[in-house]
N, C-alpha and C. Protein backbone atom coordinates (compact mmCIF):
# COMPACT_ATOMS: atom_id res chain seq x y z
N UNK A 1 0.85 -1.17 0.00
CA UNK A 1 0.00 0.00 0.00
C UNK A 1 0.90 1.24 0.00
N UNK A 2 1.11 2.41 -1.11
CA UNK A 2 1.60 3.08 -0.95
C UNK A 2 0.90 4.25 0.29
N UNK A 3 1.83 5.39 0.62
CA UNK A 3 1.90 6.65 1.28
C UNK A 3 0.81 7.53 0.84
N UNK A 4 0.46 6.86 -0.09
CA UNK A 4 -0.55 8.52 -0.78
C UNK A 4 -1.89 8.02 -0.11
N UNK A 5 -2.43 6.23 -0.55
CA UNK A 5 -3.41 6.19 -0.39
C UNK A 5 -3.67 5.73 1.12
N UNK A 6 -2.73 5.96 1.97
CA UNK A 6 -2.89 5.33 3.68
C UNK A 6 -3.05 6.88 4.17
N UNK A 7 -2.89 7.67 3.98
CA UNK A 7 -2.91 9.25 3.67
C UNK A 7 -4.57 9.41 3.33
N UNK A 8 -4.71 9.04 2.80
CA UNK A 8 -6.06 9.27 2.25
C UNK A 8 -7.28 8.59 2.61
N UNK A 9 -6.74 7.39 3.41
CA UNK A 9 -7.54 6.67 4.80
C UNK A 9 -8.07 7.26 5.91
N UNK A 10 -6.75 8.21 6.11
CA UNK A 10 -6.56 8.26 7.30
C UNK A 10 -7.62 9.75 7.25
N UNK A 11 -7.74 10.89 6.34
CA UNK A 11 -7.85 11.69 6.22
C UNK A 11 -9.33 11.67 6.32
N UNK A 12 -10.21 10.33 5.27
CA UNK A 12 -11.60 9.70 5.44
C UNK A 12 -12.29 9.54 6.60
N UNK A 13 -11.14 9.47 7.48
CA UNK A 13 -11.86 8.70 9.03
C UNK A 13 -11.79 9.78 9.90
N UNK A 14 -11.34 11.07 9.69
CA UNK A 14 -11.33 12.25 10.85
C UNK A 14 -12.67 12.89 10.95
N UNK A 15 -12.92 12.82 12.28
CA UNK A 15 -14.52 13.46 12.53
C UNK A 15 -14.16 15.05 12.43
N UNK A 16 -14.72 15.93 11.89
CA UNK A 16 -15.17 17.33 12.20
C UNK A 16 -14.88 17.70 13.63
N UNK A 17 -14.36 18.69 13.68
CA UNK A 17 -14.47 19.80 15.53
C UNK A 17 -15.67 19.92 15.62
N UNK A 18 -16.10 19.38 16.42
CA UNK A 18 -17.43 20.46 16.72
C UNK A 18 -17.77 21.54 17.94
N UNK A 19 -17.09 21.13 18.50
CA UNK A 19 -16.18 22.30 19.70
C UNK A 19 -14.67 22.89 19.72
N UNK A 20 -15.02 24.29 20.01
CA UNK A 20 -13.44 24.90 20.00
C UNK A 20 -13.08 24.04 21.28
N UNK A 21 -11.50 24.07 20.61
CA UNK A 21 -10.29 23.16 21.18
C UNK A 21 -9.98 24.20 22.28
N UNK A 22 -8.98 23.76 23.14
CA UNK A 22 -8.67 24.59 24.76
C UNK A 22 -7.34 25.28 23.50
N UNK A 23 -7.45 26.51 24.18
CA UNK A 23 -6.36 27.86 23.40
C UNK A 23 -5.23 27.47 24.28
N UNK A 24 -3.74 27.87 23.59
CA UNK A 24 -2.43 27.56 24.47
C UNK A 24 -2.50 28.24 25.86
N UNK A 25 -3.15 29.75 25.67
CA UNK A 25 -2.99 30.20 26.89
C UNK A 25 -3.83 29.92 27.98
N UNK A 26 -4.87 29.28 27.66
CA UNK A 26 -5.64 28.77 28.89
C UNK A 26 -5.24 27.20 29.30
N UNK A 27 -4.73 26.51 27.94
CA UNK A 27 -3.94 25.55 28.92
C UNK A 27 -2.72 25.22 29.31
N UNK A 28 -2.10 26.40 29.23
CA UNK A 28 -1.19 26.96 30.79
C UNK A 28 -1.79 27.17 31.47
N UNK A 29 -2.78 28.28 31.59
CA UNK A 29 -3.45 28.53 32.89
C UNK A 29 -3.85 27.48 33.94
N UNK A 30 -4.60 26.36 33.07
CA UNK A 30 -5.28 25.38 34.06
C UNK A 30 -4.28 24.10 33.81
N UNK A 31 -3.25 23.74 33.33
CA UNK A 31 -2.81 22.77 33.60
C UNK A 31 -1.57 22.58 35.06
N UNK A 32 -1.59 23.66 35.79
CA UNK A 32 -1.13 23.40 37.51
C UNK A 32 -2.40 23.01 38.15
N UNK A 33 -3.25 23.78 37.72
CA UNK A 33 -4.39 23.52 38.50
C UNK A 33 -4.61 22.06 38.40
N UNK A 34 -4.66 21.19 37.51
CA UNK A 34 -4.86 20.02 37.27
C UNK A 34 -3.35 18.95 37.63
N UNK A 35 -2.51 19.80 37.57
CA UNK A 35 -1.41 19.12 37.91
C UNK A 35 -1.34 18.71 39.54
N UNK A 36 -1.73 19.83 40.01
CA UNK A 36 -1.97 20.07 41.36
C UNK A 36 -2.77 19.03 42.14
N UNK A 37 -4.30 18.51 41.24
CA UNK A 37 -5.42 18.04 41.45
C UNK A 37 -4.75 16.63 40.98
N UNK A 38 -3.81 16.01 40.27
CA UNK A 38 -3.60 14.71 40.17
C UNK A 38 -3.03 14.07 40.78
N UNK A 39 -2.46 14.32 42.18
CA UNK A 39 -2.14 13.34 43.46
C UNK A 39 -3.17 12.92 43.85
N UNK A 40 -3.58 11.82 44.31
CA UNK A 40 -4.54 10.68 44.69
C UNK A 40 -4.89 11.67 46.62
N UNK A 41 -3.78 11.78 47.09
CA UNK A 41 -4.01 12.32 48.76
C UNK A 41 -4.27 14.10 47.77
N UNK A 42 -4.07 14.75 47.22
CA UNK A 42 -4.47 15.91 47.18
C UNK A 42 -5.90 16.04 46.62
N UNK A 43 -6.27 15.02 46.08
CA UNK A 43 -7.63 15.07 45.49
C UNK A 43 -8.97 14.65 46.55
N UNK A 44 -8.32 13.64 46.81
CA UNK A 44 -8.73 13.62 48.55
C UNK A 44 -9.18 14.66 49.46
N UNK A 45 -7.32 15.64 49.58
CA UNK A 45 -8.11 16.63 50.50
C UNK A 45 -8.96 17.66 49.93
N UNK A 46 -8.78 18.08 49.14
CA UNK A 46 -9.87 18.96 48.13
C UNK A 46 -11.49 18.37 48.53
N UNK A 47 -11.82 17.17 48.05
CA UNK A 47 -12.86 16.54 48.60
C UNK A 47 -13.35 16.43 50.01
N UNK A 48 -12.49 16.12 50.96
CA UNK A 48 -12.90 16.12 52.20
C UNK A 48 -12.60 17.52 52.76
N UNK A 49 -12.11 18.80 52.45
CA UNK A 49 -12.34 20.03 52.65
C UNK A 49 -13.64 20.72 52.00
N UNK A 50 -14.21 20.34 50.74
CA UNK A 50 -15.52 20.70 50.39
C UNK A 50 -16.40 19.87 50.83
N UNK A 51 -16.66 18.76 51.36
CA UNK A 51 -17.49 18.46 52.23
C UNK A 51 -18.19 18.64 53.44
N UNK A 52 -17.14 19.57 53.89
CA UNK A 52 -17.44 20.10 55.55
C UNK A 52 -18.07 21.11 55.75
N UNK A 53 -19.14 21.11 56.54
CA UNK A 53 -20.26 22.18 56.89
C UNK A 53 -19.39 23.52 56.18
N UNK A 54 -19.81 24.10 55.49
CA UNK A 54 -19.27 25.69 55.36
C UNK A 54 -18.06 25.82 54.19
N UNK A 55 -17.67 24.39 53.76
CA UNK A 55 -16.85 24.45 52.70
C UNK A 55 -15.34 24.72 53.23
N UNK A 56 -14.94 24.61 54.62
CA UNK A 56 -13.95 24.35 55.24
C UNK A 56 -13.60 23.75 56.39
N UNK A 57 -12.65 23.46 56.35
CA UNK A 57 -12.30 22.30 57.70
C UNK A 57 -10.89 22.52 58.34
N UNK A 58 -10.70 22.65 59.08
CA UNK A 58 -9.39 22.79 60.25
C UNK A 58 -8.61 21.60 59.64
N UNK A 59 -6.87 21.99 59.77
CA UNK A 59 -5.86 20.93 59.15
C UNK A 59 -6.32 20.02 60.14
N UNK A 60 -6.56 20.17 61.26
CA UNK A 60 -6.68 19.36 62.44
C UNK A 60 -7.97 17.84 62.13
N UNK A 61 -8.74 18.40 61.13
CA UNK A 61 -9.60 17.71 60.89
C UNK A 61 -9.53 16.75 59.42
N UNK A 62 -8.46 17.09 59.12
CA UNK A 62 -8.00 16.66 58.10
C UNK A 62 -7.00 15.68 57.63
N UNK A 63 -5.75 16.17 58.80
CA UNK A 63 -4.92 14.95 59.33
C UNK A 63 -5.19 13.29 59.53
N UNK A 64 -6.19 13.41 60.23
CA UNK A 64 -7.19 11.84 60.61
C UNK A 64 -7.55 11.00 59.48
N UNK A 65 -7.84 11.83 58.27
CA UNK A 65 -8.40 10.94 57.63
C UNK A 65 -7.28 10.01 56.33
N UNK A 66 -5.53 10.18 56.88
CA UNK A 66 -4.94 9.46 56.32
C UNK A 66 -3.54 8.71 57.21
N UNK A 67 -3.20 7.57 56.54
CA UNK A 67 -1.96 7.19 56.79
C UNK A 67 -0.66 7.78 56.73
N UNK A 68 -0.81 9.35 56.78
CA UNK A 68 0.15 9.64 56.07
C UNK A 68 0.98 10.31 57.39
N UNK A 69 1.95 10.91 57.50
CA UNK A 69 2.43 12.16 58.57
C UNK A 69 1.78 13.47 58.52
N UNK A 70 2.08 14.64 59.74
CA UNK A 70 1.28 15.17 59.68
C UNK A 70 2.18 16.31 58.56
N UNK A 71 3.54 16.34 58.61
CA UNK A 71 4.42 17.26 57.67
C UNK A 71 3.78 16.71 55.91
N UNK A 72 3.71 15.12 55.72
CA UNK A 72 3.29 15.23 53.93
C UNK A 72 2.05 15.68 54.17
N UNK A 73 0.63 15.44 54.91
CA UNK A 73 -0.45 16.79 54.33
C UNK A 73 -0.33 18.00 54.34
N UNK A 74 0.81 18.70 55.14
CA UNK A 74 0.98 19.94 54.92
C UNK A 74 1.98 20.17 53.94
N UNK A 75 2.67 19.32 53.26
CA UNK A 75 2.87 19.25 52.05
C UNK A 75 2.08 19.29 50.77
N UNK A 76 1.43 18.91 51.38
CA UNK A 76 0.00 18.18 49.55
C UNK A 76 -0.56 19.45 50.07
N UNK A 77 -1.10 19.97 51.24
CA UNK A 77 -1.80 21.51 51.09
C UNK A 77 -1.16 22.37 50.78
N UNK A 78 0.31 22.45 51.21
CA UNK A 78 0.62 23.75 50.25
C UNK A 78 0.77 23.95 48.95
N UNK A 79 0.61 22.62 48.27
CA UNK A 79 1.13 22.21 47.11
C UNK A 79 -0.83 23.17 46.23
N UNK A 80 -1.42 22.32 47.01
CA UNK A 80 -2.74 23.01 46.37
C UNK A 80 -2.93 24.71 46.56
N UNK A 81 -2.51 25.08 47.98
CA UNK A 81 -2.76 26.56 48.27
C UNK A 81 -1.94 27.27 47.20
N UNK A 82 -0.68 26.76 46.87
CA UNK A 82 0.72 27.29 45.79
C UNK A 82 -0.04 27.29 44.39
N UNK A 83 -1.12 26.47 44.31
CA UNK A 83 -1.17 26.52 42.94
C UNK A 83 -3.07 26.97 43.08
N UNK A 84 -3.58 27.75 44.10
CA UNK A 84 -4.70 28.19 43.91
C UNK A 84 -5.91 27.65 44.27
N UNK A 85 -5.70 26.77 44.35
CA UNK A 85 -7.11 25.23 44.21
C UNK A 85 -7.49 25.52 46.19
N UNK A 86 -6.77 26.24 46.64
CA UNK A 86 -7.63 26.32 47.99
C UNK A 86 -6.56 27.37 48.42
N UNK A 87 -7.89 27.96 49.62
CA UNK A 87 -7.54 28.73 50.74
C UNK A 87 -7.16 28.90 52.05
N UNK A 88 -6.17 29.45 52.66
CA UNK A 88 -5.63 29.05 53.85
C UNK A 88 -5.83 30.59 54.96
N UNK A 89 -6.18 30.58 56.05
CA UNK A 89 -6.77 31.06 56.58
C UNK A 89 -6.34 30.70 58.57
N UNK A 90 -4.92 31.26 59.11
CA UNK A 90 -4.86 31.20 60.41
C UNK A 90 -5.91 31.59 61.36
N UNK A 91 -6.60 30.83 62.32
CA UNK A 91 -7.24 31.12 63.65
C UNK A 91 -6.62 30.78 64.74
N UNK A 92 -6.04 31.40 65.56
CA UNK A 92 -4.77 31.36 66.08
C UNK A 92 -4.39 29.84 66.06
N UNK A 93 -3.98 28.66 66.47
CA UNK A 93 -3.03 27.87 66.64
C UNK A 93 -3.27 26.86 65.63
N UNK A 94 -4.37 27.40 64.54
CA UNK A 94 -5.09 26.53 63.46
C UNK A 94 -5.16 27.11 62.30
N UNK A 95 -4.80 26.33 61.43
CA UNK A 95 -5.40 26.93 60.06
C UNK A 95 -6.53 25.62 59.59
N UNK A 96 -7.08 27.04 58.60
CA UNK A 96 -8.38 26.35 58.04
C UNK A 96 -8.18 26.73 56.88
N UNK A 97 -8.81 25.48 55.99
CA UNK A 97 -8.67 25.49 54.66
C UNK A 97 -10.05 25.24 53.82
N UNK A 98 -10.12 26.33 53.07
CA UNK A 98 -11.72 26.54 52.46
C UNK A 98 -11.14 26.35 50.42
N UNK A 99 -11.83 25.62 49.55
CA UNK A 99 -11.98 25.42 48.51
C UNK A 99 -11.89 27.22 47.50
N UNK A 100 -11.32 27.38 46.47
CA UNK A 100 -11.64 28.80 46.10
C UNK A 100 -12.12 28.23 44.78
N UNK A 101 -13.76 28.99 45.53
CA UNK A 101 -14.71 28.35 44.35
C UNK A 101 -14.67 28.90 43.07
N UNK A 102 -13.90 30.01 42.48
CA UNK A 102 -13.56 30.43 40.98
C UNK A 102 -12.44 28.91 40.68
N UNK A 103 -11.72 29.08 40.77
CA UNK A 103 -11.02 28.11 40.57
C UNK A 103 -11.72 26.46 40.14
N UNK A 104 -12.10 25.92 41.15
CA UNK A 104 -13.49 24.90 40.33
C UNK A 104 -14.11 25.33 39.52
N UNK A 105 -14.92 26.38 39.61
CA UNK A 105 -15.75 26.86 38.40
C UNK A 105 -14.69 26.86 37.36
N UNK A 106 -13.51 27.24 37.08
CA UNK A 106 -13.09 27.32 35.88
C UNK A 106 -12.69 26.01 35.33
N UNK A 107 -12.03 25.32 36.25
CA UNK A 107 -11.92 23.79 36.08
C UNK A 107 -13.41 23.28 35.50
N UNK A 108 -14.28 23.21 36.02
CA UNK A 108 -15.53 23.22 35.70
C UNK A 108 -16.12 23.10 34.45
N UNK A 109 -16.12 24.85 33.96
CA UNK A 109 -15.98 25.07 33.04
C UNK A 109 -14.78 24.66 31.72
N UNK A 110 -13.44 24.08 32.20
CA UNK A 110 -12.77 23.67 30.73
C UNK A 110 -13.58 22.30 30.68
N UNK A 111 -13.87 21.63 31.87
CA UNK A 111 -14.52 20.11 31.34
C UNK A 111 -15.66 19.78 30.83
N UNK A 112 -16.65 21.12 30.79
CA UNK A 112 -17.87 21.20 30.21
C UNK A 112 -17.81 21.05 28.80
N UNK A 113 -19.35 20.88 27.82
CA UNK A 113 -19.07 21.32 26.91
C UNK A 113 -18.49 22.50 26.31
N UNK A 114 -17.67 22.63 25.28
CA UNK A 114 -17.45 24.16 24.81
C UNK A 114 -17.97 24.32 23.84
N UNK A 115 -17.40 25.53 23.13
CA UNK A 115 -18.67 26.42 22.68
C UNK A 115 -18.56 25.46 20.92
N UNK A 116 -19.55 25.29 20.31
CA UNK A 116 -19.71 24.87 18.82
C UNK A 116 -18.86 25.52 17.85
N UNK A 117 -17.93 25.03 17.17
CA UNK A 117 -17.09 25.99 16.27
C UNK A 117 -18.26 26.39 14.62
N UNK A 118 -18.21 27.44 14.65
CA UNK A 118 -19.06 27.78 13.34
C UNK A 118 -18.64 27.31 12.19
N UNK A 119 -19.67 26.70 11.12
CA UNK A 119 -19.88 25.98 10.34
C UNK A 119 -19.13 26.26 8.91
């Protein structure tokens, strides 16, 4: 089989866009955010911090729910606070950590449908 006509297979079988593709500069924007969000314990705490009455929860309350030490979750949280995906917030001998809900929403929004590319 020559080059021209495996070329011309291949070209037969491509579906149409029917949604605009993510632009370079937005995926820089959101790929820490997602980088951030792909540790198994950081996705975790994201989850069990938006679960809690009020959309935040004390590190204190947060610690418990792994095998881990208490220095790697304050690792994996700063790792998320560094890259946006949550908020940190001292009450004296505690911090509390609340979800920053633009940030989901935009995540949100790249995983939604996007917009129909014109015809």
């Amino acid at each position: 089989m020559s080059n021209k006509k495996t070329v011309a297979m291949v070209d037969d079988c491509r579906a149409p866009l029917v949604s605009e593709p993510l632009g370079e500069p937005e995926a820089s924007a959101v790929a820490p955010l997602l980088k951030a969000l792909g540790d198994p314990v950081r996705l975790r705490l994201v989850s069990l911090i938006a679960c809690h009455e009020g959309g935040e929860a004390c590190v204190c309350e947060l610690t418990g729910a792994f095998e881990l030490t208490a220095p790697t979750i304050s690792h994996h949280l700063k790792v998320l606070r560094e890259a946006g995906v949550i908020d940190a917030e001292r009450r004296g001998t505690w911090i509390f950590y609340r979800i920053n809900a633009d940030v989901l929403a935009r995540i949100s929004t790249l995983l939604a449908a996007r917009a129909p590319v014109p015809a």
